[in-house]
N, C-alpha and C. Protein backbone atom coordinates (compact mmCIF):
# COMPACT_ATOMS: atom_id res chain seq x y z
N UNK A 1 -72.05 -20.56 35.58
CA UNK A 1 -71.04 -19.63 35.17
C UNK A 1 -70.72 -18.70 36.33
N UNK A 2 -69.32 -18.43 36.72
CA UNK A 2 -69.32 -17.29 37.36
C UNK A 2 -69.41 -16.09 36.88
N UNK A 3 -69.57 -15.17 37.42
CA UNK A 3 -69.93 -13.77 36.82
C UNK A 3 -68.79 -13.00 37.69
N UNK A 4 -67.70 -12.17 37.11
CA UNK A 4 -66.64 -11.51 37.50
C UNK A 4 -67.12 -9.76 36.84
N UNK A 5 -66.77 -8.92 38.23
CA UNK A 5 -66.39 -7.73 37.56
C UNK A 5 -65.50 -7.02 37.55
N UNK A 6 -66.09 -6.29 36.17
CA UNK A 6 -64.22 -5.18 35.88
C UNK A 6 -64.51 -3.99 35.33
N UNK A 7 -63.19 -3.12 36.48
CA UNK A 7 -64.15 -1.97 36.36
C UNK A 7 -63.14 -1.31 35.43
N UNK A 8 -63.43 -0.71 34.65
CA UNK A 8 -62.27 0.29 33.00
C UNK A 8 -63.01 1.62 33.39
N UNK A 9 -61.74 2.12 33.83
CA UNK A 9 -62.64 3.68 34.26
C UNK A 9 -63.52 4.01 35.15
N UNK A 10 -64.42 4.72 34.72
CA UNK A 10 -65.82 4.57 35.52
C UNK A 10 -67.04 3.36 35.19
N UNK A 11 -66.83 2.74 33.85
CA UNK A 11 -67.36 2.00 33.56
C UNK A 11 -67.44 0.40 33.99
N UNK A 12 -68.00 -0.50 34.54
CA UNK A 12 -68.14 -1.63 35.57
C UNK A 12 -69.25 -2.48 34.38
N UNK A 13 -68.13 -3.47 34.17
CA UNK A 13 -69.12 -4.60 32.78
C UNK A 13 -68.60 -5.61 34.25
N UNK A 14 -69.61 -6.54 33.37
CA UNK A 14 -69.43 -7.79 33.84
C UNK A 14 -69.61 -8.78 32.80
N UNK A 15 -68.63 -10.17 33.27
CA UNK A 15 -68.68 -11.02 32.55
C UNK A 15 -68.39 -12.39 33.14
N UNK A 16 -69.14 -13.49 32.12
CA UNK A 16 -69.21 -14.72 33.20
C UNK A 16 -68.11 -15.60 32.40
N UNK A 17 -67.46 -16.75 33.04
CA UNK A 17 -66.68 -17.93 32.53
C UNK A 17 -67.20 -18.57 32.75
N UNK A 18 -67.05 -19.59 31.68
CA UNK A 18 -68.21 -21.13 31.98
C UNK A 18 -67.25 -21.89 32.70
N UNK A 19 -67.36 -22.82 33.61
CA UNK A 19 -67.65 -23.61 34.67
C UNK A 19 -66.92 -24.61 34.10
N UNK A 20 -65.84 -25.24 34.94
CA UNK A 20 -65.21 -26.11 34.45
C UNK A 20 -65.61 -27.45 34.47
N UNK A 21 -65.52 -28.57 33.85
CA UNK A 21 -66.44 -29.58 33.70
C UNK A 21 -66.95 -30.60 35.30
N UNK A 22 -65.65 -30.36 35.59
CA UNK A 22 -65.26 -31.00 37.13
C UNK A 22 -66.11 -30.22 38.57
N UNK A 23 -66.56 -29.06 37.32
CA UNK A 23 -67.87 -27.80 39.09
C UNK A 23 -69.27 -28.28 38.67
N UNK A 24 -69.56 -29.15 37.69
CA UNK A 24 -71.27 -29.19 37.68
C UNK A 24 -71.47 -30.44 38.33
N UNK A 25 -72.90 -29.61 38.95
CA UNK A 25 -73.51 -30.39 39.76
C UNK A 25 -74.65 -30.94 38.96
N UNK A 26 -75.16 -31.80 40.20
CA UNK A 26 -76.21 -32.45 39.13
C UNK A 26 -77.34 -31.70 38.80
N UNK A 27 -77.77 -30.29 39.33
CA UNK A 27 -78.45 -30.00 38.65
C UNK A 27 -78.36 -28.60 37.36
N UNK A 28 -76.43 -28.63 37.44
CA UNK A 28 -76.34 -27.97 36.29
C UNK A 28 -76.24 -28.96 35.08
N UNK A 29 -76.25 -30.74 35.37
CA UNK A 29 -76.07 -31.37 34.25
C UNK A 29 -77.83 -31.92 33.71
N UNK A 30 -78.54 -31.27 34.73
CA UNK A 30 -79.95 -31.59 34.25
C UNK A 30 -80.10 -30.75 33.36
N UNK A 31 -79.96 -29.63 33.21
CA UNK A 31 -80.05 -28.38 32.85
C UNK A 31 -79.84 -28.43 31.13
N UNK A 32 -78.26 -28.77 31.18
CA UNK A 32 -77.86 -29.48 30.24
C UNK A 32 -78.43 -30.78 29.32
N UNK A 33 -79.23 -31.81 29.72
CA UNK A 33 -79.77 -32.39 29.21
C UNK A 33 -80.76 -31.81 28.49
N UNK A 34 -81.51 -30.86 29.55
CA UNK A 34 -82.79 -30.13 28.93
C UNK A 34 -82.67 -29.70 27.51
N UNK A 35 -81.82 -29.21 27.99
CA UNK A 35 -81.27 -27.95 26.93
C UNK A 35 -80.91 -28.72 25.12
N UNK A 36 -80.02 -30.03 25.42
CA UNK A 36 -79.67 -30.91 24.11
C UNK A 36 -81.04 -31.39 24.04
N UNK A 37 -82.11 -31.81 24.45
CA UNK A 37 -83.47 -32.45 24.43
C UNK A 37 -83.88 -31.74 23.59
N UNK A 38 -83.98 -30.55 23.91
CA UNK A 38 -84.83 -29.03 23.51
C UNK A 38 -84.60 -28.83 21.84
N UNK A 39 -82.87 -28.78 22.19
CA UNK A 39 -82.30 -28.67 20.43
C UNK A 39 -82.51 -29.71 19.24
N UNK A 40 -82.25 -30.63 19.74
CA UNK A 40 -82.82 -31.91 19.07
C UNK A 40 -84.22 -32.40 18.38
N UNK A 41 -85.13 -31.55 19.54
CA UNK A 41 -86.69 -31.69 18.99
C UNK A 41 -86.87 -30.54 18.22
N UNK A 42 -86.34 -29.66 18.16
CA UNK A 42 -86.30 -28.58 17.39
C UNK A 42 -85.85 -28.37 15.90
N UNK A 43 -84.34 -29.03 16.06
CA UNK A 43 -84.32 -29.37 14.56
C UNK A 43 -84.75 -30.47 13.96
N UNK A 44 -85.74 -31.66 14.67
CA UNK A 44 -86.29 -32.71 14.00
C UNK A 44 -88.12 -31.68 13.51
N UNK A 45 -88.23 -30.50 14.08
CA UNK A 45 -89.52 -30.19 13.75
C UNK A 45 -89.48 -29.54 12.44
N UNK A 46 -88.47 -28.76 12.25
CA UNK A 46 -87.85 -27.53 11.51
C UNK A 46 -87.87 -28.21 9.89
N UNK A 47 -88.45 -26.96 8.94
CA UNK A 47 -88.31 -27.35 7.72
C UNK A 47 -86.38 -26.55 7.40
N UNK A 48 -86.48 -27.14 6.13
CA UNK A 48 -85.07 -26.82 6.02
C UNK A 48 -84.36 -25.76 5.84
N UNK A 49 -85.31 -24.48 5.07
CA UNK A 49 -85.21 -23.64 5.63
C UNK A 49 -84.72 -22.87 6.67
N UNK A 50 -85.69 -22.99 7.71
CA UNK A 50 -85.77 -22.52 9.39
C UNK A 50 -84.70 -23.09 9.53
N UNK A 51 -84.38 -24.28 9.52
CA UNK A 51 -82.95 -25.66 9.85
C UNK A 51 -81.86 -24.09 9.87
N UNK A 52 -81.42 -24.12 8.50
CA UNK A 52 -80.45 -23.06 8.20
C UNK A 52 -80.55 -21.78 9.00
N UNK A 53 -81.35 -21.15 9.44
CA UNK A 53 -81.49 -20.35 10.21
C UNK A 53 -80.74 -20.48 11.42
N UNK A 54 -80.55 -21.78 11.93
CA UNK A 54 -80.33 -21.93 13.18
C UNK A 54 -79.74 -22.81 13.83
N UNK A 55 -78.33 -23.00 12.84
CA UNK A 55 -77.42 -24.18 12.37
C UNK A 55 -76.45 -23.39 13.60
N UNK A 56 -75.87 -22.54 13.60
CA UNK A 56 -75.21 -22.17 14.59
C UNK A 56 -75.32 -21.94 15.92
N UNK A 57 -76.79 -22.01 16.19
CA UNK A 57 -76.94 -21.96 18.21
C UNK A 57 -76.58 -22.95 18.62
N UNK A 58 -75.91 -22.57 20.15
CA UNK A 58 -76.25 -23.42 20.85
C UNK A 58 -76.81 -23.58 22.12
N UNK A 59 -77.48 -22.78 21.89
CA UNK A 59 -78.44 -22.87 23.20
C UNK A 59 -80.21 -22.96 22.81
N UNK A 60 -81.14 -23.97 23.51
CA UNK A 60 -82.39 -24.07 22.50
C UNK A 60 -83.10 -22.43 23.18
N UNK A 61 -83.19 -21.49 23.57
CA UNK A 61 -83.45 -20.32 23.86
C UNK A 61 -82.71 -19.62 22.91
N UNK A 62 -81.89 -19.50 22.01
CA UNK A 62 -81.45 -18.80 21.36
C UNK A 62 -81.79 -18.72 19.74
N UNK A 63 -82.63 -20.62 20.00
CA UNK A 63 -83.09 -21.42 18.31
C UNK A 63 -84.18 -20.63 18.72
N UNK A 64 -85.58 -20.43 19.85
CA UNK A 64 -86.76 -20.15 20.00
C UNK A 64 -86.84 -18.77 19.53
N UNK A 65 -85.58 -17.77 20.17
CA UNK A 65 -85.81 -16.41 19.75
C UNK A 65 -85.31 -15.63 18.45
N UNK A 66 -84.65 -16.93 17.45
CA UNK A 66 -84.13 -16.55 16.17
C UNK A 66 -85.56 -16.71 15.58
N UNK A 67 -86.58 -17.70 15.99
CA UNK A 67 -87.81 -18.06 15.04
C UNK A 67 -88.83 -17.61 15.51
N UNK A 68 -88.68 -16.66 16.57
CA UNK A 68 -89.56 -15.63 17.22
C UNK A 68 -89.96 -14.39 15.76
């Protein structure tokens, strides 16, 4: 992702755009594999419950810290 800043006032946020499909390299598409690997074993572990909990991430760091 790039990370752009903008400054409103005195105030300076930043924010990133994801990466167009045609800029990853191979080891942002490893990354990516990891990551669907991760989610996958996660909801094959998950009772159904937890499942529902965490039907909407998509990132497996985001399933780990909802069931944190």
């Amino acid at each position: 992702m790039k990370e752009m800043e903008t400054k409103v006032g005195e105030v300076t946020t930043k924010s990133s755009t994801p990466k167009l499909e045609s800029e990853y390299n191979d080891e942002d598409l490893k990354k990516l594999s990891l990551n669907f690997k991760a989610i996958n074993f996660l909801h094959c572990a998950l009772n159904e419950n937890d499942y529902m909990k965490i039907t909407n991430c998509k990132m497996a760091k985001e399933i780990w810290d909802k069931l944190e």
